[in-house]
Protein backbone atom coordinates (compact mmCIF):
# COMPACT_ATOMS: atom_id res chain seq x y z
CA UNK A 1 0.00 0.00 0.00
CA UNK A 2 0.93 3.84 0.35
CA UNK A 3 0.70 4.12 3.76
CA UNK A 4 1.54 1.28 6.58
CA UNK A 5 0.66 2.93 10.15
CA UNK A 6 1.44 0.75 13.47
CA UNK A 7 -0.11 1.88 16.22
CA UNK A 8 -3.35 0.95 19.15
CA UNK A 9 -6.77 1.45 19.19
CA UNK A 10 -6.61 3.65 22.69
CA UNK A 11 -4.21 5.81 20.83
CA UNK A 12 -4.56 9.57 19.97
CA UNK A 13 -1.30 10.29 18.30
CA UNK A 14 -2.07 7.19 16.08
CA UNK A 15 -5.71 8.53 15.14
CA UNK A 16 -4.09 12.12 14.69
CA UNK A 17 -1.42 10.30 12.35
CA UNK A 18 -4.18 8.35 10.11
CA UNK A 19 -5.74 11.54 9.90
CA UNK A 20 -2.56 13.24 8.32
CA UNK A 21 -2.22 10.56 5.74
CA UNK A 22 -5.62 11.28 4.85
CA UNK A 23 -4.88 15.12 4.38
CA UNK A 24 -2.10 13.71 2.67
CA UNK A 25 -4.58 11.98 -0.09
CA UNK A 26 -4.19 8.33 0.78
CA UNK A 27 -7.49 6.69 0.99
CA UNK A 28 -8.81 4.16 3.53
CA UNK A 29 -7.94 1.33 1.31
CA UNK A 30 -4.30 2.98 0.71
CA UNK A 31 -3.46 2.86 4.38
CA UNK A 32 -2.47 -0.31 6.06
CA UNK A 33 -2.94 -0.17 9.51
CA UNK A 34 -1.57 -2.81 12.08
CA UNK A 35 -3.29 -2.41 15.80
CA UNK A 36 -1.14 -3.42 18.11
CA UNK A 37 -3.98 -4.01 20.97
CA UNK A 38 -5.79 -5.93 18.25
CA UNK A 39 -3.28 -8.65 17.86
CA UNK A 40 -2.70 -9.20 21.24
CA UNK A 41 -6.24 -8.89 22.53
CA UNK A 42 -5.87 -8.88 26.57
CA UNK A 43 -2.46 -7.98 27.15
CA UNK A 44 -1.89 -6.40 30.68
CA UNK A 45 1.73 -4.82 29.56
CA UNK A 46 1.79 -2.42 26.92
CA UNK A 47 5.47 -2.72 27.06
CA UNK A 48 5.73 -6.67 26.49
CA UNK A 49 3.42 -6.00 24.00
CA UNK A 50 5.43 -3.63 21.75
CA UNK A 51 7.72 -6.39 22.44
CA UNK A 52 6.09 -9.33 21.35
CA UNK A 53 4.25 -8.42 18.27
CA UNK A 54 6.69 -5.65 16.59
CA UNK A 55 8.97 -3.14 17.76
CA UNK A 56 12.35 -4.95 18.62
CA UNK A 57 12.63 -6.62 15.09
CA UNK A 58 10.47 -4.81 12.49
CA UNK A 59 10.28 -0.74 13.52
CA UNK A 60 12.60 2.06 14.41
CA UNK A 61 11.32 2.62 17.92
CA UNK A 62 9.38 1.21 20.72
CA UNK A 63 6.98 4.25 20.59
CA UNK A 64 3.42 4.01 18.52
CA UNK A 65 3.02 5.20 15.90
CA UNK A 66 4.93 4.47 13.54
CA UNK A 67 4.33 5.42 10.33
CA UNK A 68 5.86 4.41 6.64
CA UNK A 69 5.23 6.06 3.34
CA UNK A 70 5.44 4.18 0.31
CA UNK A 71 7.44 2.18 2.30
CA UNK A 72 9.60 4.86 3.51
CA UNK A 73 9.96 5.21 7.57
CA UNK A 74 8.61 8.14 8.43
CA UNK A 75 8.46 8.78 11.90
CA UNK A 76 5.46 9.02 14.84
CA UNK A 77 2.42 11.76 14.49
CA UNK A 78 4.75 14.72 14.87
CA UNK A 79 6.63 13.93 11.75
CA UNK A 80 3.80 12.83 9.59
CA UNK A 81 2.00 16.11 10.39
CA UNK A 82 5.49 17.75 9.15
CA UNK A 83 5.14 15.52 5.67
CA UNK A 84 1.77 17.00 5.04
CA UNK A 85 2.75 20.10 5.78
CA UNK A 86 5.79 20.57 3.80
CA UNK A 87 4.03 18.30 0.91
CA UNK A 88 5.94 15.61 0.90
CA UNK A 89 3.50 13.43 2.01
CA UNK A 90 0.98 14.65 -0.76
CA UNK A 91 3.33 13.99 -3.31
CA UNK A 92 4.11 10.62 -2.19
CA UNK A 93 0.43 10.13 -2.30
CA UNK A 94 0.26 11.50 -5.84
CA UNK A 95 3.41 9.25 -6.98
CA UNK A 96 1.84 6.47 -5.21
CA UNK A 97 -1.44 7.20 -7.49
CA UNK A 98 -3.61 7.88 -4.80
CA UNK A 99 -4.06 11.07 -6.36
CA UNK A 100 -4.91 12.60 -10.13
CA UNK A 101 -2.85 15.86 -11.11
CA UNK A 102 -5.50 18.29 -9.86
CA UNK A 103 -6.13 16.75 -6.94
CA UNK A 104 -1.91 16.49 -6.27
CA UNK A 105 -2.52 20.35 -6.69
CA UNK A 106 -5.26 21.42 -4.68
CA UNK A 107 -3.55 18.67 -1.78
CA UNK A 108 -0.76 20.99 -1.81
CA UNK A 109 -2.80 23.94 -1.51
CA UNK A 110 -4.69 22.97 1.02
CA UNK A 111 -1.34 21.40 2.84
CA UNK A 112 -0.46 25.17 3.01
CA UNK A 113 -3.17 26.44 4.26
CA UNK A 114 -3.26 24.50 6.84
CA UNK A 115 0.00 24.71 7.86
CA UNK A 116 -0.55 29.04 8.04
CA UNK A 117 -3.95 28.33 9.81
CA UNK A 118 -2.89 25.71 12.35
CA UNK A 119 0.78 27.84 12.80
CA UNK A 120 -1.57 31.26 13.54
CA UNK A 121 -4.06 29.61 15.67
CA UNK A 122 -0.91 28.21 18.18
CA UNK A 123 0.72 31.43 18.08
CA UNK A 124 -1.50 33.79 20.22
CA UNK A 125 -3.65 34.23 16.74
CA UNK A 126 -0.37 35.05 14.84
CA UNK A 127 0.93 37.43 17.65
CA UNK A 128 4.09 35.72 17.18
CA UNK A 129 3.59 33.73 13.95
CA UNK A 130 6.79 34.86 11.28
CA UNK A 131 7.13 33.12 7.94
CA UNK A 132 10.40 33.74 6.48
């Protein structure tokens, strides 16, 4: 797929990361997503059950989530917020087909948009907010 997200049900920074690659253009069916809690239904440890199922032979980190783009590591929610924001992330999703030309286009626009309205609204309503 475009998209492979590991991460757990309970999980914000997972949901906020599936949401990105949405943003990003990847559909529902161009996201593979592995729940952690799902596999292991029951498991008292969170820890032994990073362990177990993934992180120690197949990811970068023992954190969730983890995210890969076109098969790409990416990073956790943090840095797949900075791939749709910088555009990356759309055009991966445009390379990867998820996306026709036009829609590539207005992705990107609307990438930027974001990034100006979500930068102004943590910034005291752009009391502080400097693009350079």
């Amino acid at each position: 797929g475009g998209a492979y997200l590991v991460g757990a049900t309970y999980c914000p920074w997972c949901t906020y990361a599936k949401e990105y690659l949405q943003k990003m253009g990847f559909s529902d069916s161009d996201i593979e997503i592995d729940y952690l809690d799902k596999m292991v239904p029951g498991s008292p440890d969170p820890t032994a059950l990073y362990d177990y199922v993934y992180c120690k032979e197949k990811l970068q980190s023992r954190t969730i989530p983890q995210v890969y783009i076109t098969k790409n590591f990416v990073g956790g929610s943090t840095d797949t917020r900075h791939q749709y924001y910088t555009g990356a992330g759309v055009k991966a999703a445009y390379r990867h087909g998820s996306l026709y030309y036009f829609q590539y286009k207005q992705y990107i626009k609307q990438a930027a948009v974001d990034f100006v309205d979500e930068g102004t609204k943590r910034s005291a309503n752009g009391k502080y907010f400097v693009l350079s």
